[in-house]
Protein backbone atom coordinates (compact mmCIF):
# COMPACT_ATOMS: atom_id res chain seq x y z
CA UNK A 1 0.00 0.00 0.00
CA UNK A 2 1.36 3.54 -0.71
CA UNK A 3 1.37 6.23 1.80
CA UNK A 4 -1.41 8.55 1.86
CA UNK A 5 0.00 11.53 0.66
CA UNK A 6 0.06 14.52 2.80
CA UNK A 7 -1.95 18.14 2.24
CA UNK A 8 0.49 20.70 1.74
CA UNK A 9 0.06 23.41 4.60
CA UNK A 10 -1.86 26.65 3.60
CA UNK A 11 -0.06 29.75 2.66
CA UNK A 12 0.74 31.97 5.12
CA UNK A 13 -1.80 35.37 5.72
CA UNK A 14 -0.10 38.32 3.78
CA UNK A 15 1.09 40.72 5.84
CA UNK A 16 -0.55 43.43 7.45
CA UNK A 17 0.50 47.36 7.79
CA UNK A 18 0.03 46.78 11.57
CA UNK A 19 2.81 43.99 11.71
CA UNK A 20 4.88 46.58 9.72
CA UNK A 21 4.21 49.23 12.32
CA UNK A 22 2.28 50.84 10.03
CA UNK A 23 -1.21 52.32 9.44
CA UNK A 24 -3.32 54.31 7.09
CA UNK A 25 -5.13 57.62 6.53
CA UNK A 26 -8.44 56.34 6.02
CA UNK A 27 -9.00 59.71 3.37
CA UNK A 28 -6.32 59.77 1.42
CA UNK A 29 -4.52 56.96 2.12
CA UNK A 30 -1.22 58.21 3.46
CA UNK A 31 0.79 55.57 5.23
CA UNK A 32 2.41 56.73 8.41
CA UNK A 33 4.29 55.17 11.35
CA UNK A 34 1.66 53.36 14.21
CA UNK A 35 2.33 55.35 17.23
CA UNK A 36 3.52 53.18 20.49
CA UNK A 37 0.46 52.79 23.36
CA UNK A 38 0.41 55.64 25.86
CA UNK A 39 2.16 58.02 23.46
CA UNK A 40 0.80 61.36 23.92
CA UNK A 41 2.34 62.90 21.08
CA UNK A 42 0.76 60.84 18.92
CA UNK A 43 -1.40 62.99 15.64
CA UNK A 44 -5.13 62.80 16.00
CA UNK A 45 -5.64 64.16 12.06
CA UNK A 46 -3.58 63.20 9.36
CA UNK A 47 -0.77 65.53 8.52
CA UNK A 48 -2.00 65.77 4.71
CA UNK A 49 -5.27 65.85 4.98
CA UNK A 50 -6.41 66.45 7.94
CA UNK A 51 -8.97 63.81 8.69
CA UNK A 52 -9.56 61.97 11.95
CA UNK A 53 -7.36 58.96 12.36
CA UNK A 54 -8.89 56.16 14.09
CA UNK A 55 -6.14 55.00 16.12
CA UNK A 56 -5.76 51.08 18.30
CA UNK A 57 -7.17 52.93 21.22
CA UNK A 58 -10.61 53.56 19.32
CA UNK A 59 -11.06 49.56 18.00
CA UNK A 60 -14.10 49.27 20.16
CA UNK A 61 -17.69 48.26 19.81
CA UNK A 62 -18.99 49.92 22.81
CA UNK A 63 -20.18 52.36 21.18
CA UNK A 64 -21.76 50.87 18.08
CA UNK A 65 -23.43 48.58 20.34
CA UNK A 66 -25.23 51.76 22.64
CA UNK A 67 -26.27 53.13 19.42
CA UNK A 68 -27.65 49.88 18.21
CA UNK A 69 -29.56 49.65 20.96
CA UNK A 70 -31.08 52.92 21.27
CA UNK A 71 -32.07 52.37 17.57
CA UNK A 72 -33.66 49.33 17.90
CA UNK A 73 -35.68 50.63 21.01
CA UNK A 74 -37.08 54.06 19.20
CA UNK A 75 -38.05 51.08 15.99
CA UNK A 76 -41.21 49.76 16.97
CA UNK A 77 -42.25 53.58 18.15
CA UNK A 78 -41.46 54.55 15.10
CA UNK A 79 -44.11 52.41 12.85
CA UNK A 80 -46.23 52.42 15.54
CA UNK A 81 -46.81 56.16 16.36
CA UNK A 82 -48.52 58.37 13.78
CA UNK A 83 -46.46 60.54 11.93
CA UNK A 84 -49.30 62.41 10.50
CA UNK A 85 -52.43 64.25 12.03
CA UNK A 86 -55.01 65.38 9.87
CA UNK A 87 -57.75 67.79 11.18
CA UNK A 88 -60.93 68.45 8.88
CA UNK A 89 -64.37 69.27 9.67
CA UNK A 90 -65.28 65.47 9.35
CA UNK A 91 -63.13 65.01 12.43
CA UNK A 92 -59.39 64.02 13.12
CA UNK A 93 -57.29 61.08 11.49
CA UNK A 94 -53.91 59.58 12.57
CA UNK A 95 -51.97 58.13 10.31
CA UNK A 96 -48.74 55.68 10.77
CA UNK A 97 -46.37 54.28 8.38
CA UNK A 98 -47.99 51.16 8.16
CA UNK A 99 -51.13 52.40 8.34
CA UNK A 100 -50.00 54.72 5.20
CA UNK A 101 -48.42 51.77 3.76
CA UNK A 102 -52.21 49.93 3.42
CA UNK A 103 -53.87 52.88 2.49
CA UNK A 104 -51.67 53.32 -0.61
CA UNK A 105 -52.48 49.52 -1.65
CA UNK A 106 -55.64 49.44 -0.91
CA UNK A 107 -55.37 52.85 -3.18
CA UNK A 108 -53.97 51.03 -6.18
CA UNK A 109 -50.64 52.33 -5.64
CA UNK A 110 -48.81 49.19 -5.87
CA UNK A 111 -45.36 50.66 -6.90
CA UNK A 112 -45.53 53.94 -4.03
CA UNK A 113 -46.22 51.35 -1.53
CA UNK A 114 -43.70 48.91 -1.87
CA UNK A 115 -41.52 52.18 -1.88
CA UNK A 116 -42.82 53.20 1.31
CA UNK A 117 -42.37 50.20 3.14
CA UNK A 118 -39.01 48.97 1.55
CA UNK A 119 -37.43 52.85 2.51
CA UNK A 120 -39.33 53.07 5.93
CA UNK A 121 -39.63 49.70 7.25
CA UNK A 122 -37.63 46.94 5.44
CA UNK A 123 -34.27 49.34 5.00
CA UNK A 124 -33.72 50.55 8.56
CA UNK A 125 -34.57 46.79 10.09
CA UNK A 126 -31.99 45.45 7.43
CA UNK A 127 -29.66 48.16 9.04
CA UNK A 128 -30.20 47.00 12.45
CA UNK A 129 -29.73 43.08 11.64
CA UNK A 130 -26.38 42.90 9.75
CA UNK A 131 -25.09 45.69 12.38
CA UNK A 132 -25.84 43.79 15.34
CA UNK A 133 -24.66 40.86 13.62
CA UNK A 134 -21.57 42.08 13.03
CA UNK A 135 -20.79 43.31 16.41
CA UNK A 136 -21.98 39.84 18.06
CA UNK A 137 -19.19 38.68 15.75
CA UNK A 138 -16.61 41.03 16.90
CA UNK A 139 -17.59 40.63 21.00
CA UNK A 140 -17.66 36.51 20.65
CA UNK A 141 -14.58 36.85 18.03
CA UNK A 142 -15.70 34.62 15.43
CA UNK A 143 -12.95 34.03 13.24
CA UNK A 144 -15.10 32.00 10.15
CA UNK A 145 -16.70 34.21 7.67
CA UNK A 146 -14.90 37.77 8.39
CA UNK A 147 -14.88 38.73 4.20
CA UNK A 148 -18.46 37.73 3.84
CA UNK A 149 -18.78 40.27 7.18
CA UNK A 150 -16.65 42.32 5.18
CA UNK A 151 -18.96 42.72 2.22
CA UNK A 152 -21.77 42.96 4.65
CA UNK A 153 -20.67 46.12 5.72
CA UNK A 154 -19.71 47.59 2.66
CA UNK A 155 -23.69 46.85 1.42
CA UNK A 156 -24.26 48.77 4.97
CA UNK A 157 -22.32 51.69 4.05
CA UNK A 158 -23.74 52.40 0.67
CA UNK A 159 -27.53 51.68 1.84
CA UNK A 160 -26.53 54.14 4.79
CA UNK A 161 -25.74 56.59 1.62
CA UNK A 162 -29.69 56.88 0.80
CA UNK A 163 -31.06 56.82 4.60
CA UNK A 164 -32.51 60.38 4.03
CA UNK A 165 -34.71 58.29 1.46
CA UNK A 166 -37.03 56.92 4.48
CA UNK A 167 -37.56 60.88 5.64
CA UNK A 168 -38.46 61.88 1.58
CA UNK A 169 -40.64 58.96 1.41
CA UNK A 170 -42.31 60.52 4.71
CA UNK A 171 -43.03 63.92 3.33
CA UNK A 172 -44.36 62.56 0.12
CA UNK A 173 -46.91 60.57 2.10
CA UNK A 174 -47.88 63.59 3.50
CA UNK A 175 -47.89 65.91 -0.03
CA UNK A 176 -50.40 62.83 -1.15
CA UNK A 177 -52.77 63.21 1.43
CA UNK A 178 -56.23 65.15 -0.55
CA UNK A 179 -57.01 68.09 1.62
CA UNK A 180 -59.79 70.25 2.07
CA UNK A 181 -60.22 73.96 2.29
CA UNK A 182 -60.66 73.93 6.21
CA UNK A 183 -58.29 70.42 6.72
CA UNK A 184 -55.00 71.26 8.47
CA UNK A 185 -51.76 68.78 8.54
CA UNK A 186 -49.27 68.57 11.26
CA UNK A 187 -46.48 66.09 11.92
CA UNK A 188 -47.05 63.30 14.60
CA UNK A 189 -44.68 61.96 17.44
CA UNK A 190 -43.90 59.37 14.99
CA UNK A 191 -41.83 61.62 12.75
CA UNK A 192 -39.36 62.05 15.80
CA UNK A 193 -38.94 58.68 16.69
CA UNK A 194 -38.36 57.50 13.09
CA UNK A 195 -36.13 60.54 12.06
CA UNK A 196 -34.07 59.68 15.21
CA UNK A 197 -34.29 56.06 14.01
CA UNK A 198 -32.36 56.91 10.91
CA UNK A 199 -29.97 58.90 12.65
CA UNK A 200 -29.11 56.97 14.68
CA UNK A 201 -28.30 53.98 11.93
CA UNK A 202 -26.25 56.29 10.12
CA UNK A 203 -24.28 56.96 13.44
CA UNK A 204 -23.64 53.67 14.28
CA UNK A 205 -22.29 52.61 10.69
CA UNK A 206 -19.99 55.40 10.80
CA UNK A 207 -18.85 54.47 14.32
CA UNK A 208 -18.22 50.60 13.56
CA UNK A 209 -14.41 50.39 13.03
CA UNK A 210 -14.22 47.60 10.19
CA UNK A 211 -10.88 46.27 11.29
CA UNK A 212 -12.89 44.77 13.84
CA UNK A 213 -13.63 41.63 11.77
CA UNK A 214 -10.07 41.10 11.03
CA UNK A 215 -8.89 41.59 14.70
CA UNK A 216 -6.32 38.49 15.91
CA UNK A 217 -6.60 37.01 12.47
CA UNK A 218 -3.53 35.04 12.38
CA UNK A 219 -4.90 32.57 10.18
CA UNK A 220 -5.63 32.92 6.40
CA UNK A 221 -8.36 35.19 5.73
CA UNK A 222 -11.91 33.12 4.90
């Protein structure tokens, strides 16, 4: 019998400008020495740019998490408060996202209300998921899967680009609403949980340091 042949051993990970002593502008992409921990002197902006460098000491998801958090307790206020009073002589009418969501399709307008609810409801809970799943990942250090968290975030980052959609969508509702001579409009409670909603999203995305994922990875990136 022949031997069984042995698998040759992976490659090793390619290095990394921390192992170098090295790190990045995250702007403009000018490479600079890593300062030592505890060094005072160490810049806060980049000396070409001038943009905030995020240094070792700020490779936390405290913060990301608080946000989170806050977020996901103003959500359900958010479609669940009315965002829009309207006062006629017929009497008064509250109207929530959802609520506005029905009315449209029950309307005929198919197309405005899948808008509606894919801006207002689906894209902030989206948000919320793949953030907190990526921070689970970084406090319980998974190690499996960090480039498909990688891409995650990226998708996070560019949906985060068109947040201010949800608020548009939210006046439009409103500018559809048929009014009467004597009918007044005026914005609901829900408006300030769900603009805070948003805002709050956008803050955490930008707060989530993506080196994160690849913290301790001293195996070959998967």
């Amino acid at each position: 019998m022949t031997a069984a042949r042995s698998l040759p051993a992976p490659p090793p990970p390619p290095p990394t400008l921390a192992a170098h002593g090295l790190r990045q502008c995250p702007a403009c992409r000018l490479l600079m020495a890593e300062p030592r921990q505890g060094d005072a002197a160490a810049p806060a902006r980049c000396p070409r740019c001038e943009a905030y460098l995020r240094g070792a000491e700020r490779r936390t998801a405290a913060s990301t998490t608080a946000l989170l958090l806050a977020a996901a307790a103003l959500y359900v206020p958010s479609n669940t408060l009315p965002i829009m009073v309207t006062r006629s002589a017929v009497g008064e009418r509250s109207d929530t996202i959802l609520s506005g969501i029905v009315a449209l399709a029950q309307a005929g307008s198919w197309p405005l209300a899948a808008i509606v609810f894919v801006a207002s409801v689906l894209v902030p809970l989206l948000k919320l998921g793949v953030l907190s799943y990526l921070v689970l990942a970084v406090h319980l250090r998974w190690e499996r899967g960090r480039r498909h968290r990688t891409t995650l975030y990226r998708l996070i980052e560019l949906v985060g680009r068109w947040s201010m959609l949800d608020v548009f969508v939210v006046g439009m509702l409103a500018a559809l609403v048929q009014l009467g001579p004597a009918a007044q409009v005026s914005a609901g409670p829900g408006v300030v949980a769900f603009g805070t909603v948003v805002w709050l999203t956008l803050w955490a995305t930008q707060s989530f340091d993506p080196r994160l994922i690849w913290r301790d990875a001293h195996d070959q990136p998967r």
